[in-house]
N, C-alpha and C. Protein backbone atom coordinates (compact mmCIF):
# COMPACT_ATOMS: atom_id res chain seq x y z
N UNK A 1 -4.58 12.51 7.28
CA UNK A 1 -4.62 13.16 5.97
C UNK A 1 -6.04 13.64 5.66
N UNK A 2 -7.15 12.71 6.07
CA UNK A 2 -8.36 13.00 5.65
C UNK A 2 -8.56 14.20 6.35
N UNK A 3 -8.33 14.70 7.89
CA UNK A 3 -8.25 16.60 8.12
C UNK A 3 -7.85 17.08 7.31
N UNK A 4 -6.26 16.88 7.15
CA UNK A 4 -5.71 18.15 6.42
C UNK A 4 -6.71 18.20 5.07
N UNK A 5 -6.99 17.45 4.55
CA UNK A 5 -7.64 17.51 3.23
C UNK A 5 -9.28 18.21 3.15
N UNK A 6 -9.51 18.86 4.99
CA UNK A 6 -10.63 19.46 4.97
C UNK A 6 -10.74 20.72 4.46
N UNK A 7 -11.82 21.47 4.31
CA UNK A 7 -12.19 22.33 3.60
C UNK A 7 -12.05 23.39 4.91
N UNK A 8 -12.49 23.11 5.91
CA UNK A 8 -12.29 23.41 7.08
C UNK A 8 -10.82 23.93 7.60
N UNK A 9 -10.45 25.19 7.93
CA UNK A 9 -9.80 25.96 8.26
C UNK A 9 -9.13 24.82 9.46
N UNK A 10 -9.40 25.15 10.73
CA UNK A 10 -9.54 24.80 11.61
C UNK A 10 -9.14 23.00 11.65
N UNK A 11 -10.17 22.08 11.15
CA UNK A 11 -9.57 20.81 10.70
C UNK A 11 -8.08 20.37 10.24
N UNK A 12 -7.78 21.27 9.45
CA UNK A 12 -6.37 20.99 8.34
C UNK A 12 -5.45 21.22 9.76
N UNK A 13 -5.91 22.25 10.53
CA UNK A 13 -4.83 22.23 11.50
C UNK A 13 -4.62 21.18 12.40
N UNK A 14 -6.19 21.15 12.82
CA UNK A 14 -5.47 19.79 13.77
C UNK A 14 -5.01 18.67 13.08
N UNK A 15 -5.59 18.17 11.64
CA UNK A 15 -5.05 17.22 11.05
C UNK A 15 -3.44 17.08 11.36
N UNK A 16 -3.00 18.53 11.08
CA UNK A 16 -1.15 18.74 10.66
C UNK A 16 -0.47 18.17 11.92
N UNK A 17 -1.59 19.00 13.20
CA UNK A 17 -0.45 18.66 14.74
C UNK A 17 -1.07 17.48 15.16
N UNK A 18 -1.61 16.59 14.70
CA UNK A 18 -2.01 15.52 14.84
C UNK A 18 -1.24 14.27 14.27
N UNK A 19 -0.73 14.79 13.14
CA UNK A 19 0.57 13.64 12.72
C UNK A 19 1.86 14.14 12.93
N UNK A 20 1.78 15.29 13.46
CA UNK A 20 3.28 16.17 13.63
C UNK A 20 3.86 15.22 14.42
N UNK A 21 3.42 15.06 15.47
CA UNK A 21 4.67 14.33 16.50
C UNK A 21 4.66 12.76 15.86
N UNK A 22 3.90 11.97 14.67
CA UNK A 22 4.03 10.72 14.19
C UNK A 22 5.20 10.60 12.66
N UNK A 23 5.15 11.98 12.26
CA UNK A 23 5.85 11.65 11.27
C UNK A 23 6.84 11.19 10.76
N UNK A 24 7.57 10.70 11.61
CA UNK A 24 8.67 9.29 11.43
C UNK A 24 7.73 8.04 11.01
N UNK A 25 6.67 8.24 11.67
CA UNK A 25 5.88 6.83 11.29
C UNK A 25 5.46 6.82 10.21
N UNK A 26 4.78 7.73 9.93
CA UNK A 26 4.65 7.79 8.54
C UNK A 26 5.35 8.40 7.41
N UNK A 27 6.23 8.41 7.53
CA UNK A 27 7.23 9.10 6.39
C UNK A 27 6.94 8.78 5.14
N UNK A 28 6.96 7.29 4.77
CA UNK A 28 6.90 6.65 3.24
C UNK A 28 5.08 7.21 2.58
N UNK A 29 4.45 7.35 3.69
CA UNK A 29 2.96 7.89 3.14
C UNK A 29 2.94 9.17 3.40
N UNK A 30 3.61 10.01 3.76
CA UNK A 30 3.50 11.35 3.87
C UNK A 30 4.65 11.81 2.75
N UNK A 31 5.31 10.99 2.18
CA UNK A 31 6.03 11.73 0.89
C UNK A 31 5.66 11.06 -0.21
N UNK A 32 4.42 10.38 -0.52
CA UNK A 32 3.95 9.75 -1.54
C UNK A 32 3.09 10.63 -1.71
N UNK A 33 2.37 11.02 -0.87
CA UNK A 33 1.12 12.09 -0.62
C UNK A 33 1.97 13.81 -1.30
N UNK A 34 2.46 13.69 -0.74
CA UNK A 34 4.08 15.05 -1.36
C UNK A 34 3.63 15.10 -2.98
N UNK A 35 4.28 14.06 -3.18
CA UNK A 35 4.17 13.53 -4.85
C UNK A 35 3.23 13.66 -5.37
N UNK A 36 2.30 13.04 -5.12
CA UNK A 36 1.30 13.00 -5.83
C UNK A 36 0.11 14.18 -5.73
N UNK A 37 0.45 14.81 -4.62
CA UNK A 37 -0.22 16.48 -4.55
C UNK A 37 0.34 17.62 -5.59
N UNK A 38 -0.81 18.37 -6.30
CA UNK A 38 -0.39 19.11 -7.59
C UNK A 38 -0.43 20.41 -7.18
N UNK A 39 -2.20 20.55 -6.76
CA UNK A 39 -2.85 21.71 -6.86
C UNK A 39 -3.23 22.36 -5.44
N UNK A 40 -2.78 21.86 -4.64
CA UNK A 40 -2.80 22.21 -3.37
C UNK A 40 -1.57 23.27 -2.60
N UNK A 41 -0.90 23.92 -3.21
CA UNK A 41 0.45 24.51 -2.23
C UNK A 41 0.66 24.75 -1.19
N UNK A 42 -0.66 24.88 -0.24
CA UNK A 42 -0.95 24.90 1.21
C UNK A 42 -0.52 23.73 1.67
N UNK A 43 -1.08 22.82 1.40
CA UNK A 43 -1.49 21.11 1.95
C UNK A 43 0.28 21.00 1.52
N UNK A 44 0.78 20.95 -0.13
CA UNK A 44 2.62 20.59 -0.22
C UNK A 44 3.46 21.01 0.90
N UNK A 45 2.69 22.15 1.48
CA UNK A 45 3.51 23.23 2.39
C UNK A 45 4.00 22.44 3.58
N UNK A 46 2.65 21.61 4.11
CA UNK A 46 2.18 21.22 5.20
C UNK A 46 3.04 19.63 5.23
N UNK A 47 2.87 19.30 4.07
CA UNK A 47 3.34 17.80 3.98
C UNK A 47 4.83 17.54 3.94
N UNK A 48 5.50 18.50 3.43
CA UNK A 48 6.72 19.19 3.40
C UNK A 48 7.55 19.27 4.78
N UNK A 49 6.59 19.67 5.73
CA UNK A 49 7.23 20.42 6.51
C UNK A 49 6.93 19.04 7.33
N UNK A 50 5.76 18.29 7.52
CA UNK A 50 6.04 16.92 8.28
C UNK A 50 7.12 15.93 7.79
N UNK A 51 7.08 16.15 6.47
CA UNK A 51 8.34 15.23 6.12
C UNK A 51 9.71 16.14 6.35
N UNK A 52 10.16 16.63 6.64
CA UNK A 52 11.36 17.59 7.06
C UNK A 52 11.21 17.38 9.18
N UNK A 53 10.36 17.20 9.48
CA UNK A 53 10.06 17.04 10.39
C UNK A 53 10.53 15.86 11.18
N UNK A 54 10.38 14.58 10.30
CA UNK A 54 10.56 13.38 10.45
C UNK A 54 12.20 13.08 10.91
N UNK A 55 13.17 13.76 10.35
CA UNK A 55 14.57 14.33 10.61
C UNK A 55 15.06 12.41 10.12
N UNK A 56 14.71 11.82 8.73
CA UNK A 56 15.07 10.67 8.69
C UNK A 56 15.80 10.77 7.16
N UNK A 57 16.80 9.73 7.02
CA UNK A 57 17.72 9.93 5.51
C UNK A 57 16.83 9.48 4.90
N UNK A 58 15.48 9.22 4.88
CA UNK A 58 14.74 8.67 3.78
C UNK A 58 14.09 9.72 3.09
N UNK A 59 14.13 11.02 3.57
CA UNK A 59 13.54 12.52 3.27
C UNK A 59 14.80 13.14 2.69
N UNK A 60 15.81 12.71 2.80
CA UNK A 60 17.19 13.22 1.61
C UNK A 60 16.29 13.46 0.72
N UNK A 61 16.16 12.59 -0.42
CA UNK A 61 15.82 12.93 -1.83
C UNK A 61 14.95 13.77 -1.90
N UNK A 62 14.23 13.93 -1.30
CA UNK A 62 12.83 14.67 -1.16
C UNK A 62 13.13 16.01 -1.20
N UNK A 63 14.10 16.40 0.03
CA UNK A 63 14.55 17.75 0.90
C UNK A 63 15.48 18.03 -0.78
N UNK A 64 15.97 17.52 -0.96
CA UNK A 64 17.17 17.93 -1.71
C UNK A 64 16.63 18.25 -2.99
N UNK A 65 16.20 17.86 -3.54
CA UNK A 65 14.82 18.09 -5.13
C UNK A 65 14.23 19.55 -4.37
N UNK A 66 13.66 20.09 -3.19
CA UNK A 66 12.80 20.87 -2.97
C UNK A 66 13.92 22.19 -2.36
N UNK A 67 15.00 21.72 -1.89
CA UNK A 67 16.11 22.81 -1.89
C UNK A 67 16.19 23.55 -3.36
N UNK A 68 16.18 22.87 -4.20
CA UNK A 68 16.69 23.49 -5.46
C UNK A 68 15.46 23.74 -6.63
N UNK A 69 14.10 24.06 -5.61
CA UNK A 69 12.76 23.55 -6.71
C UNK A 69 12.25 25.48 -6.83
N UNK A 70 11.76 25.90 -7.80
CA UNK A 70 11.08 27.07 -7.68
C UNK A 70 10.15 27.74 -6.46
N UNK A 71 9.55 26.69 -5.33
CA UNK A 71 8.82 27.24 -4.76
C UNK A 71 9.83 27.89 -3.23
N UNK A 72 9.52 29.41 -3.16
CA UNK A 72 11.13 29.51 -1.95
C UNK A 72 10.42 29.06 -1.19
N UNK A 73 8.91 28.94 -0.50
CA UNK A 73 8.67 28.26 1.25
C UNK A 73 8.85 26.93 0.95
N UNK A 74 9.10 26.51 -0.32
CA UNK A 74 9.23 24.68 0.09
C UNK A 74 10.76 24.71 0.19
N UNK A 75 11.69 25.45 -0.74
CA UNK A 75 12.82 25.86 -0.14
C UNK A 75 13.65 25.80 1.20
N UNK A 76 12.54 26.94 1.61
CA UNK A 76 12.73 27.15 3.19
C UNK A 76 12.80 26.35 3.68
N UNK A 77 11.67 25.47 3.26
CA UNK A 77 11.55 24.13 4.35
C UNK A 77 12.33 23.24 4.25
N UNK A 78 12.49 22.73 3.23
CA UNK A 78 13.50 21.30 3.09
C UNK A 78 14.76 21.96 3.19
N UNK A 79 15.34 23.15 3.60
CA UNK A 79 16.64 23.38 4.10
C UNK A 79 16.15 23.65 5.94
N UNK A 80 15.14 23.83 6.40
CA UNK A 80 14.97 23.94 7.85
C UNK A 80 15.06 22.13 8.31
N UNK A 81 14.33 21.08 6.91
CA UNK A 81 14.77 20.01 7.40
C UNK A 81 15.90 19.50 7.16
N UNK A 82 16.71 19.73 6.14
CA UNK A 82 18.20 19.23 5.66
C UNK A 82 18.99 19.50 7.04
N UNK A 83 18.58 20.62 7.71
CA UNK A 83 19.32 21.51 8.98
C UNK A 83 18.89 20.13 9.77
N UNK A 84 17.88 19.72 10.32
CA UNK A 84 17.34 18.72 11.34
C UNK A 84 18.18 17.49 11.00
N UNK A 85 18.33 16.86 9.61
CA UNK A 85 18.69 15.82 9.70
C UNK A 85 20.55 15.84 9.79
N UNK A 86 21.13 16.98 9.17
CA UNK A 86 22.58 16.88 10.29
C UNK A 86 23.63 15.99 9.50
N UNK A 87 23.44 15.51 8.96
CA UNK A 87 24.27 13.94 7.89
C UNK A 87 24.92 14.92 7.22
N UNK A 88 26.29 14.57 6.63
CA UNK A 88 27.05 15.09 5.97
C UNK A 88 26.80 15.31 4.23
N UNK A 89 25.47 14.53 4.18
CA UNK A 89 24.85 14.88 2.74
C UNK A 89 24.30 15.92 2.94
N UNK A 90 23.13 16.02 3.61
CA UNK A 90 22.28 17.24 4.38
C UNK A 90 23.48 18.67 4.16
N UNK A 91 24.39 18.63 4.74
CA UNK A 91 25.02 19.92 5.01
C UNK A 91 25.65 20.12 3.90
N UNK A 92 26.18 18.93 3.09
CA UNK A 92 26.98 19.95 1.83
C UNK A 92 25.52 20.29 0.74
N UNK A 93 24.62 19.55 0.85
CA UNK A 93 23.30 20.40 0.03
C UNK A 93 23.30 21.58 0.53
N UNK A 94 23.33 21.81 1.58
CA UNK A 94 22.93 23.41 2.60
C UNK A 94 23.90 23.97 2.11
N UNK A 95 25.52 24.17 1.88
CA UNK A 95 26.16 24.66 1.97
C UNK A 95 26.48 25.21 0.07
N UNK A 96 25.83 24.11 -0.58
CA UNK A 96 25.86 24.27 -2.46
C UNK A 96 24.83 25.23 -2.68
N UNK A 97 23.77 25.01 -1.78
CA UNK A 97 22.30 26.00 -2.08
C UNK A 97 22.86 27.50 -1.53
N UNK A 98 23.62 27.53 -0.57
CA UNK A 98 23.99 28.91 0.05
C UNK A 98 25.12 29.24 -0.83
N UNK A 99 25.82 28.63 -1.74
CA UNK A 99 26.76 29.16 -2.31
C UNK A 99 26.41 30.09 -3.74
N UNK A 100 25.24 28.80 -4.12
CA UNK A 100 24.39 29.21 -5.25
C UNK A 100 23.55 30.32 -5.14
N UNK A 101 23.50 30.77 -3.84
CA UNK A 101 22.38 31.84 -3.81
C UNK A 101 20.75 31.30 -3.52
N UNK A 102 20.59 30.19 -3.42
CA UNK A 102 19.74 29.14 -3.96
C UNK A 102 18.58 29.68 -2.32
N UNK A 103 19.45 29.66 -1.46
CA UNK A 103 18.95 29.76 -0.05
C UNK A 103 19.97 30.84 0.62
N UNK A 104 19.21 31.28 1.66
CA UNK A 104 20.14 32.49 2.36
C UNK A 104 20.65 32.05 3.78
């Protein structure tokens, strides 16, 4: 986290592919970090997409709040992860957001 949180171009990235392949491990601190990030939409983007990444039912609530939230790339994302995690909750969210127009 302390990369991504660099000022540094370059840093934030490796920070991201640096927990990319851990983020099952850290799931419960990478969606607290979610939360409690305001002013950052880059970094939400990023944290988003590791927790969608994680492909675990503990990112339901998360994915599913951000399916239906104003921002469309967090959108995007928590339906690219709702898609990963595959559970029959996952797909009827996917399938209410596509009905709603919500997602394409």
């Amino acid at each position: 986290m302390r990369l991504m949180r660099s000022r540094d171009p370059q840093k934030q990235e490796d920070g991201f592919h640096q927990l990319l392949p851990h983020a099952a491990e850290h799931l419960n601190e990478l969606i607290k970090q979610f939360e409690e990030e305001q002013d950052d939409q880059g970094l939400r983007g990023w944290l988003l997409e590791l927790i969608a990444a994680a492909a675990s039912p503990t990112a339901l609530p998360i994915l599913a709040a951000q399916l239906v939230g104003p921002d469309e790339s967090l959108r995007d994302c928590a339906a690219v992860g709702l898609s990963k995690l595959n559970t029959p909750e996952a797909r009827t969210l996917l399938w209410q957001a596509r009905a709603n127009g919500t997602i394409t």
